[in-house]
N, C-alpha and C. Protein backbone atom coordinates (compact mmCIF):
# COMPACT_ATOMS: atom_id res chain seq x y z
N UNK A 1 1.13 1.29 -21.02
CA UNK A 1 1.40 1.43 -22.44
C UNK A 1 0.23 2.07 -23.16
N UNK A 2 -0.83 1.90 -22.31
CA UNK A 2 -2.51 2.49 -23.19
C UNK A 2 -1.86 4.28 -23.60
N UNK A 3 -1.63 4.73 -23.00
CA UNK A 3 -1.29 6.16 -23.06
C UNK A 3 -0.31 6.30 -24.41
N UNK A 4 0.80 5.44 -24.17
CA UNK A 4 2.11 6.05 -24.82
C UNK A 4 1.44 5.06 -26.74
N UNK A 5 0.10 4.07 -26.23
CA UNK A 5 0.01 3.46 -27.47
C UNK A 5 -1.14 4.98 -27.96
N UNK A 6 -2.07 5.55 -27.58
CA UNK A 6 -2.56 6.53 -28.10
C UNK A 6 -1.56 7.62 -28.79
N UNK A 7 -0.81 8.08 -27.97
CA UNK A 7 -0.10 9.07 -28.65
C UNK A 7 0.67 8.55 -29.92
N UNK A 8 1.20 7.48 -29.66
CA UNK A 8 1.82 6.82 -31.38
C UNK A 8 0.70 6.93 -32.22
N UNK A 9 -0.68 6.64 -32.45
CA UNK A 9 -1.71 6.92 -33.45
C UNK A 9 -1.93 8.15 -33.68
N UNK A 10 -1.98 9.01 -32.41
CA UNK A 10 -1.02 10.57 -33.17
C UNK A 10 -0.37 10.55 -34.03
N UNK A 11 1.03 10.06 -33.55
CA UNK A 11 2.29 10.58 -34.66
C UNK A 11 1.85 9.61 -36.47
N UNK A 12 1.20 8.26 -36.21
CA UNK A 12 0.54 7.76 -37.23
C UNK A 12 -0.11 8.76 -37.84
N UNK A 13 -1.05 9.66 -37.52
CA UNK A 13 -1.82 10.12 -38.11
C UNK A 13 -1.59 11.57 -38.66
N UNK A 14 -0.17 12.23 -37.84
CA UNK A 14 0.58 13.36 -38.00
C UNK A 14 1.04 13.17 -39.38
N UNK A 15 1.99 11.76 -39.31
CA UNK A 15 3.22 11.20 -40.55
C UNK A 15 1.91 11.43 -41.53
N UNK A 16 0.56 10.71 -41.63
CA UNK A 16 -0.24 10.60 -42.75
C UNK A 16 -0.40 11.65 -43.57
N UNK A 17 -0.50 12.61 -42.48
CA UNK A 17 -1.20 14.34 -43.18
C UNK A 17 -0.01 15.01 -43.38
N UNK A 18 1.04 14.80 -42.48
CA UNK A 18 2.46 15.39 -43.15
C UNK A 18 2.61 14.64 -45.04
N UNK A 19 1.84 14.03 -45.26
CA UNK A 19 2.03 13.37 -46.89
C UNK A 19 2.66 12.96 -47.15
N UNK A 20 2.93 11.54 -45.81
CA UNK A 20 3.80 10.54 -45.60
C UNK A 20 3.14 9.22 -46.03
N UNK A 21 2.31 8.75 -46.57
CA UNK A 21 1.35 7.40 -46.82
C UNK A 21 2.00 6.11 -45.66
N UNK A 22 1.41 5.83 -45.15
CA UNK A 22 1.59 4.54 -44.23
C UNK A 22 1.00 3.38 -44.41
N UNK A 23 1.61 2.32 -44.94
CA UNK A 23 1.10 0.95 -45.12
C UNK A 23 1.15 -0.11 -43.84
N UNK A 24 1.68 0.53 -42.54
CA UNK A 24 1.93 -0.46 -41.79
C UNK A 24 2.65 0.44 -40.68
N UNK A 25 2.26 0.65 -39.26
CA UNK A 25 2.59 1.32 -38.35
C UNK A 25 2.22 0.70 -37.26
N UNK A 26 2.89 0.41 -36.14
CA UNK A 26 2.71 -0.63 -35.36
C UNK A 26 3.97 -0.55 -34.15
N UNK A 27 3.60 -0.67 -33.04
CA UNK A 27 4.61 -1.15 -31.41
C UNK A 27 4.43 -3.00 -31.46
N UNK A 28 5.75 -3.25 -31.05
CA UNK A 28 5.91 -4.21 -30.84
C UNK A 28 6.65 -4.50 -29.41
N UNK A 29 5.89 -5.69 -29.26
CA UNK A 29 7.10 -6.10 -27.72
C UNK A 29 7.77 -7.34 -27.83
N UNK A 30 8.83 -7.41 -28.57
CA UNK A 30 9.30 -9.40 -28.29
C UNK A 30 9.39 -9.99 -27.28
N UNK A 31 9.28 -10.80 -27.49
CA UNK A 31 9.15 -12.10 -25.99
C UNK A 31 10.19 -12.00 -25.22
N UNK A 32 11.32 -11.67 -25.89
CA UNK A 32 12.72 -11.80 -24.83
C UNK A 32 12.92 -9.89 -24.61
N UNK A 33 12.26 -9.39 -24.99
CA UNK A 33 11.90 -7.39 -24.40
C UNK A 33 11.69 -7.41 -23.02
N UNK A 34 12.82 -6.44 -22.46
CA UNK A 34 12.61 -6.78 -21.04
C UNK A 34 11.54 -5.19 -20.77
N UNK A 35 10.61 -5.16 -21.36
CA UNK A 35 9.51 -4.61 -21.39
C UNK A 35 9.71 -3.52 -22.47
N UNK A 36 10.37 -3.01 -23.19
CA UNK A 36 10.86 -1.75 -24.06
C UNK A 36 10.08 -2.32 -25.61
N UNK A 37 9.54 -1.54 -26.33
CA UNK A 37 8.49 -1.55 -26.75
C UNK A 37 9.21 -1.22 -28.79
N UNK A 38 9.36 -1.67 -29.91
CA UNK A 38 9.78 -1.10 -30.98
C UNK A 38 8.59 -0.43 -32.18
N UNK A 39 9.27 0.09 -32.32
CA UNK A 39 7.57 1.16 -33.49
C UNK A 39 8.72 0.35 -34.75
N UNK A 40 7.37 0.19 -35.24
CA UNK A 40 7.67 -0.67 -36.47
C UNK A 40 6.57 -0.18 -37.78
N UNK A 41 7.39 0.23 -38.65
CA UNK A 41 6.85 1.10 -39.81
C UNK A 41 6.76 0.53 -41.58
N UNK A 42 6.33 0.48 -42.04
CA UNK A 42 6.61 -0.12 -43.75
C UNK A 42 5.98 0.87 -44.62
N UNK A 43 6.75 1.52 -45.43
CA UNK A 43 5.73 2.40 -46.30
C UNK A 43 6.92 2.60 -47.83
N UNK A 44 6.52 2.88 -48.93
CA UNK A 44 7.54 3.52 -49.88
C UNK A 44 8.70 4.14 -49.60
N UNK A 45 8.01 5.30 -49.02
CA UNK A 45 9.06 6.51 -49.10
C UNK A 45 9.80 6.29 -47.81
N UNK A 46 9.58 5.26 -46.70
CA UNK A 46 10.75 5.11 -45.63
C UNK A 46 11.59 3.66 -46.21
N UNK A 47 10.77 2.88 -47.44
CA UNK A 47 12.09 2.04 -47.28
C UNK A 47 13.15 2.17 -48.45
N UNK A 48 12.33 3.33 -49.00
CA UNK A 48 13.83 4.14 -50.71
C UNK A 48 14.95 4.78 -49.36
N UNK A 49 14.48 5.53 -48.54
CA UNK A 49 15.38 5.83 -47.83
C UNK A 49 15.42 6.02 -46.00
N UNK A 50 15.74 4.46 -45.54
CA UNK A 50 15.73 4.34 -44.07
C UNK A 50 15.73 5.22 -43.32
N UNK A 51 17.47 5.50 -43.44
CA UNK A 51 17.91 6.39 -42.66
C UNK A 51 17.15 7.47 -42.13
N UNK A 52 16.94 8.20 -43.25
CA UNK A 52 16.12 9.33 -43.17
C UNK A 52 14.51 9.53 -42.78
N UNK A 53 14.01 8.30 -43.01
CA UNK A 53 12.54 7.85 -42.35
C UNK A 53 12.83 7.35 -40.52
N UNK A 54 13.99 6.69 -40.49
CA UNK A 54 14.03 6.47 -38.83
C UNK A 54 14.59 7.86 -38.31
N UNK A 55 14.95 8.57 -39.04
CA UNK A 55 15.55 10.13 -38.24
C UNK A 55 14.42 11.06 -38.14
N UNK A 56 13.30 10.99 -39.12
CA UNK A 56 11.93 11.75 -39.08
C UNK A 56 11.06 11.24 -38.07
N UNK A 57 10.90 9.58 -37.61
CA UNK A 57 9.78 9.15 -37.15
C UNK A 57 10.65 9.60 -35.61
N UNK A 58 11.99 9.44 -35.41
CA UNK A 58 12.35 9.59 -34.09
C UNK A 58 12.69 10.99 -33.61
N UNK A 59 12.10 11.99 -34.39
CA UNK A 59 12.13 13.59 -34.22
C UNK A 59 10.51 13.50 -33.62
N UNK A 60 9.52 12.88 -34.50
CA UNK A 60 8.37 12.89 -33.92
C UNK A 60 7.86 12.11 -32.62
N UNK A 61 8.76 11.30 -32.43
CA UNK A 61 8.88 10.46 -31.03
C UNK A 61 9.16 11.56 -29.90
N UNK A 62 9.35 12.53 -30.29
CA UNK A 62 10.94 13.03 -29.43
C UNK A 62 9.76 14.37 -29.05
N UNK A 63 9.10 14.61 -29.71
CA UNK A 63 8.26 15.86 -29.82
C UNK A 63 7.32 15.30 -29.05
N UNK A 64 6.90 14.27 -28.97
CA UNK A 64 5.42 13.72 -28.61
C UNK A 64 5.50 13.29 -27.23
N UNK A 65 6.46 12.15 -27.14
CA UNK A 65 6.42 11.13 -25.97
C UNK A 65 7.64 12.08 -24.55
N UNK A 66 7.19 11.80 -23.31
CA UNK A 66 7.55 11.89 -21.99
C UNK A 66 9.13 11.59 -22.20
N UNK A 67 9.87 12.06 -21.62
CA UNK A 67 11.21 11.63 -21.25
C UNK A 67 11.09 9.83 -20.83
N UNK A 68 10.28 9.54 -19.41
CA UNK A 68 10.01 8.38 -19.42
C UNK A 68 9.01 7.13 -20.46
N UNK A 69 8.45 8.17 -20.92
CA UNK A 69 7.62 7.28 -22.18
C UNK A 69 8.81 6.64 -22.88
N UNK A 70 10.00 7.99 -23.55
CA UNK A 70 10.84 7.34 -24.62
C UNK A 70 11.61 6.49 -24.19
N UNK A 71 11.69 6.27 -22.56
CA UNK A 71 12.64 4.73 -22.30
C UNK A 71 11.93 3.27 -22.78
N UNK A 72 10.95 4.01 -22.70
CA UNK A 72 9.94 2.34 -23.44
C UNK A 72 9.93 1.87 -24.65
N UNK A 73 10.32 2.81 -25.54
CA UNK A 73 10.87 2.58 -26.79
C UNK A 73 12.28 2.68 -27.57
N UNK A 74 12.11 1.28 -27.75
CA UNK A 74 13.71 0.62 -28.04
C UNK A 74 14.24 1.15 -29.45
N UNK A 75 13.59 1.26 -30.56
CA UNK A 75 14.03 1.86 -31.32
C UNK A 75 12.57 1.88 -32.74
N UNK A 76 13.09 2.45 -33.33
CA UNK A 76 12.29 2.70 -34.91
C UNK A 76 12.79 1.29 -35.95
N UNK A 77 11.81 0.53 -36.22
CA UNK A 77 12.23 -0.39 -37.16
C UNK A 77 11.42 -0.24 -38.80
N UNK A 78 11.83 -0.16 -39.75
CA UNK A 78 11.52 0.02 -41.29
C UNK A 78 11.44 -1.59 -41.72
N UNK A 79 10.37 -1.97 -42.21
CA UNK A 79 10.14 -3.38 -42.60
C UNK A 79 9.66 -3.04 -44.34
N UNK A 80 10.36 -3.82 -45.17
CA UNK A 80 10.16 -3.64 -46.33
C UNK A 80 8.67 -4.03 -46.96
N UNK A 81 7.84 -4.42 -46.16
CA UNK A 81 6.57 -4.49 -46.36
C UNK A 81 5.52 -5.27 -45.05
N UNK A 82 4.31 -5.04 -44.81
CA UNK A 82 3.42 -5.38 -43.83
C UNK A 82 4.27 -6.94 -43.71
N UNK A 83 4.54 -6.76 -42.80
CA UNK A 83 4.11 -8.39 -41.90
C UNK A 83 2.96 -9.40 -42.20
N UNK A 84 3.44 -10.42 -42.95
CA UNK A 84 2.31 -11.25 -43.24
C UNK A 84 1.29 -12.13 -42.26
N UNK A 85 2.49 -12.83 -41.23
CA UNK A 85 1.85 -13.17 -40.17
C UNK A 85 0.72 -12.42 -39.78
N UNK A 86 1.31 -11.34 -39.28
CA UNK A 86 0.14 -10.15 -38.42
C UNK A 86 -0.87 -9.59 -39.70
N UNK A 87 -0.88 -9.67 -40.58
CA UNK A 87 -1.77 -9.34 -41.81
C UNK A 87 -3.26 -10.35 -41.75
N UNK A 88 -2.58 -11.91 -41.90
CA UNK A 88 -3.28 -12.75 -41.96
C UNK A 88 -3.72 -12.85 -40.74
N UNK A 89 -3.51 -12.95 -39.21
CA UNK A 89 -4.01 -12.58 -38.01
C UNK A 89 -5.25 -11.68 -37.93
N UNK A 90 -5.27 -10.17 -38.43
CA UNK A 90 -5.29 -9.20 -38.28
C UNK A 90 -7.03 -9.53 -39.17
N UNK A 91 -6.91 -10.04 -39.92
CA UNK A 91 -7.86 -10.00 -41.26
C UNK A 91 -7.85 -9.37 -42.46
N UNK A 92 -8.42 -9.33 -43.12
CA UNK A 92 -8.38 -8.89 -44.67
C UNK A 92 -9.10 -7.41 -44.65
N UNK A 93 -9.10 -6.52 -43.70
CA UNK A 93 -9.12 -5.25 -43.79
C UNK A 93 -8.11 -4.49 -43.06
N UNK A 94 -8.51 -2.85 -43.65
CA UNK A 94 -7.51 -1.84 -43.46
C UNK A 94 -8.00 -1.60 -42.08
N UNK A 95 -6.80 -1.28 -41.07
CA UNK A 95 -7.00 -0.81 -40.01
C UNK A 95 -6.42 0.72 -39.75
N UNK A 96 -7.04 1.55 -39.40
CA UNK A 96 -6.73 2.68 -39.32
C UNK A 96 -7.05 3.48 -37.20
N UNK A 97 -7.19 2.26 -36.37
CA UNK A 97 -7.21 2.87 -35.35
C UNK A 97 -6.03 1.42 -34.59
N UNK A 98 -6.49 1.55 -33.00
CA UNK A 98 -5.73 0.76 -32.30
C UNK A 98 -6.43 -0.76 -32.20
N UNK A 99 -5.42 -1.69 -32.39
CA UNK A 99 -5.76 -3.07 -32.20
C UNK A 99 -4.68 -3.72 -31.78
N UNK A 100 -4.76 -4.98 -30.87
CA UNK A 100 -3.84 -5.54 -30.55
C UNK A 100 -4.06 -6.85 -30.90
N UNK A 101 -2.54 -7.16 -30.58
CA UNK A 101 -2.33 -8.71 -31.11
C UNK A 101 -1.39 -9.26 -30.27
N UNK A 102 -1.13 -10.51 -29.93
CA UNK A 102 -0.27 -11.18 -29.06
C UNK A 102 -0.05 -12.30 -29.36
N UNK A 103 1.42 -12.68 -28.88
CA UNK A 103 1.87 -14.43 -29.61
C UNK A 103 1.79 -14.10 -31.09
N UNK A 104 2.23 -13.73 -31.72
CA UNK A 104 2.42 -13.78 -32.99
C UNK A 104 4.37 -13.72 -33.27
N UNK A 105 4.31 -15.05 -34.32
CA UNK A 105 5.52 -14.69 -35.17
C UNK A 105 5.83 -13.97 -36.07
N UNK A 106 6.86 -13.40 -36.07
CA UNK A 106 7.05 -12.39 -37.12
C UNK A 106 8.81 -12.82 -37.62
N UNK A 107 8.92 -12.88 -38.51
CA UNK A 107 10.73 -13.32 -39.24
C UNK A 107 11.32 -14.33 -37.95
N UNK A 108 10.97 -14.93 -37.31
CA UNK A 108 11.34 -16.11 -36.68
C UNK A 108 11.77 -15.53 -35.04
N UNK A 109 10.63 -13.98 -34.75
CA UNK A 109 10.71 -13.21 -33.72
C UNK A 109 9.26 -13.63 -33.01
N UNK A 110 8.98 -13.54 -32.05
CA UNK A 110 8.07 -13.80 -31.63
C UNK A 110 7.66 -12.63 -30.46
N UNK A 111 6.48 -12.11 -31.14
CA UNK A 111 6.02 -11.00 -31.07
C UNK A 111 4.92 -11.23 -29.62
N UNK A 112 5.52 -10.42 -28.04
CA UNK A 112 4.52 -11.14 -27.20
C UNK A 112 3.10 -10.81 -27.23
N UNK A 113 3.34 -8.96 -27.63
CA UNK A 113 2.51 -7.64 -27.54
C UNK A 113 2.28 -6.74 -28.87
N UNK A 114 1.75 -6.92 -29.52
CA UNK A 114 1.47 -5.82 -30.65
C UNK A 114 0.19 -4.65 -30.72
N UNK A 115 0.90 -3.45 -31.09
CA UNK A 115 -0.34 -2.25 -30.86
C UNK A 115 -0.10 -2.22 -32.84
N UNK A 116 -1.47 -2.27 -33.33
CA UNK A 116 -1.14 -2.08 -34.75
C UNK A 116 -2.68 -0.85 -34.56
N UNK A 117 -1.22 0.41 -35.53
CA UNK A 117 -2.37 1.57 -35.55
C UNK A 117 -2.93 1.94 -37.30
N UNK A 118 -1.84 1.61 -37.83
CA UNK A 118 -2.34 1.59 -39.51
C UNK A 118 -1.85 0.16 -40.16
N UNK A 119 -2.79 -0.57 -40.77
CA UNK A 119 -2.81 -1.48 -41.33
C UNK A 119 -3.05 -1.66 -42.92
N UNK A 120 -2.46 -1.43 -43.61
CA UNK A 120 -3.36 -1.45 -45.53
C UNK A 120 -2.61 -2.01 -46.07
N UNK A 121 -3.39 -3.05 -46.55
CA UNK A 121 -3.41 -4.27 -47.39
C UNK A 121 -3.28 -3.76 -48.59
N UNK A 122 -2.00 -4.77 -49.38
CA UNK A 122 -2.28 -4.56 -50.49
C UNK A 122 -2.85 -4.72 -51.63
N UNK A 123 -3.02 -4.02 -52.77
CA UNK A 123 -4.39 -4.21 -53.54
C UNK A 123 -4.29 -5.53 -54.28
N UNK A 124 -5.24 -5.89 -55.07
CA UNK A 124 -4.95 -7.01 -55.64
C UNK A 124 -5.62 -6.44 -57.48
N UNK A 125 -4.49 -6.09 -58.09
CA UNK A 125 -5.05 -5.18 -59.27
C UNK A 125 -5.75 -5.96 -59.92
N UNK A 126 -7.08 -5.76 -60.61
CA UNK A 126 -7.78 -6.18 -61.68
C UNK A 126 -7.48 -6.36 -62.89
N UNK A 127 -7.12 -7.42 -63.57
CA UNK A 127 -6.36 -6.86 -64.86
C UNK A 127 -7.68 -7.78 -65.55
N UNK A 128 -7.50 -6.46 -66.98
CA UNK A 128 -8.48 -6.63 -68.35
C UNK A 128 -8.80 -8.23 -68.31
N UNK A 129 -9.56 -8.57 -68.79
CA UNK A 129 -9.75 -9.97 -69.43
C UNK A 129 -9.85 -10.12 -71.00
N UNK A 130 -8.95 -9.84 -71.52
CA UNK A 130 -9.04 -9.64 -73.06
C UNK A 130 -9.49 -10.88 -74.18
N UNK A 131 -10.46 -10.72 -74.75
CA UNK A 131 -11.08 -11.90 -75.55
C UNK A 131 -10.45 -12.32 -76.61
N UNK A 132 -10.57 -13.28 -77.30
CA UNK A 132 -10.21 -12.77 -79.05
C UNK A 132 -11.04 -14.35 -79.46
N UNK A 133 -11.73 -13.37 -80.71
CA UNK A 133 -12.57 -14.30 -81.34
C UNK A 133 -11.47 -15.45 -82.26
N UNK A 134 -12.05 -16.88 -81.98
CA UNK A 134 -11.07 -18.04 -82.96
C UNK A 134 -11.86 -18.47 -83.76
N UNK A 135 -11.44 -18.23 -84.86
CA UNK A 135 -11.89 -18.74 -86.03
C UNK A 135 -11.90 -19.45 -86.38
């Protein structure tokens, strides 16, 4: 999987500069995966429109990965935002290369194998502290 997990931080890093923003890009293996591997994605502009984000990321699958590479991958999944589990796992920074994770739950899935290649947290906005004098 070391191979076919490098080339996905490719296509991570392709989607980025194509002026795709990625909040969350990641292979997964569930526990009951009889080894086949899911790319798992969260960003704006793939979850206004799925369809069309799993038909782009699996054109770039298709360009990149081996005939036998793409049997290892089960499909393209769109998650409406980072995975908290694997967030809080992961730590409180952005990850922008390869890291793994294992045994982790995710929506009541249990995740055996994780390759996480972009990770960004979301911000936590500052808002004004506005005074007012009491008289």
């Amino acid at each position: 999987m070391s191979q076919i997990a490098e080339k996905l931080r490719g296509i991570a890093r392709e989607i980025v500069a194509d002026g795709r923003p990625l909040g969350f890009f990641a292979a997964f293996l569930p526990d009951d995966s009889p080894g086949v591997w899911d790319v798992v994605v969260s960003a704006p502009w793939a979850v206004r429109d799925r369809s069309a984000a799993i038909h782009y990321i699996v054109r770039k699958l298709h360009a990149t990965l081996t005939r036998p590479e793409l049997m290892k991958i089960a499909g393209v999944i769109v998650l409406d935002k980072t995975p908290a589990p694997l967030a809080a796992r992961l730590g409180s920074v952005d990850i922008e290369e390869n890291v793994t994770a294992s045994d982790v739950e995710i929506n009541d899935i249990t995740v055996r194998a994780a390759y996480v290649f972009v990770l960004k947290l979301p911000r936590v906005r500052k808002q004004k502290l506005i005074s007012r004098q009491v008289d």
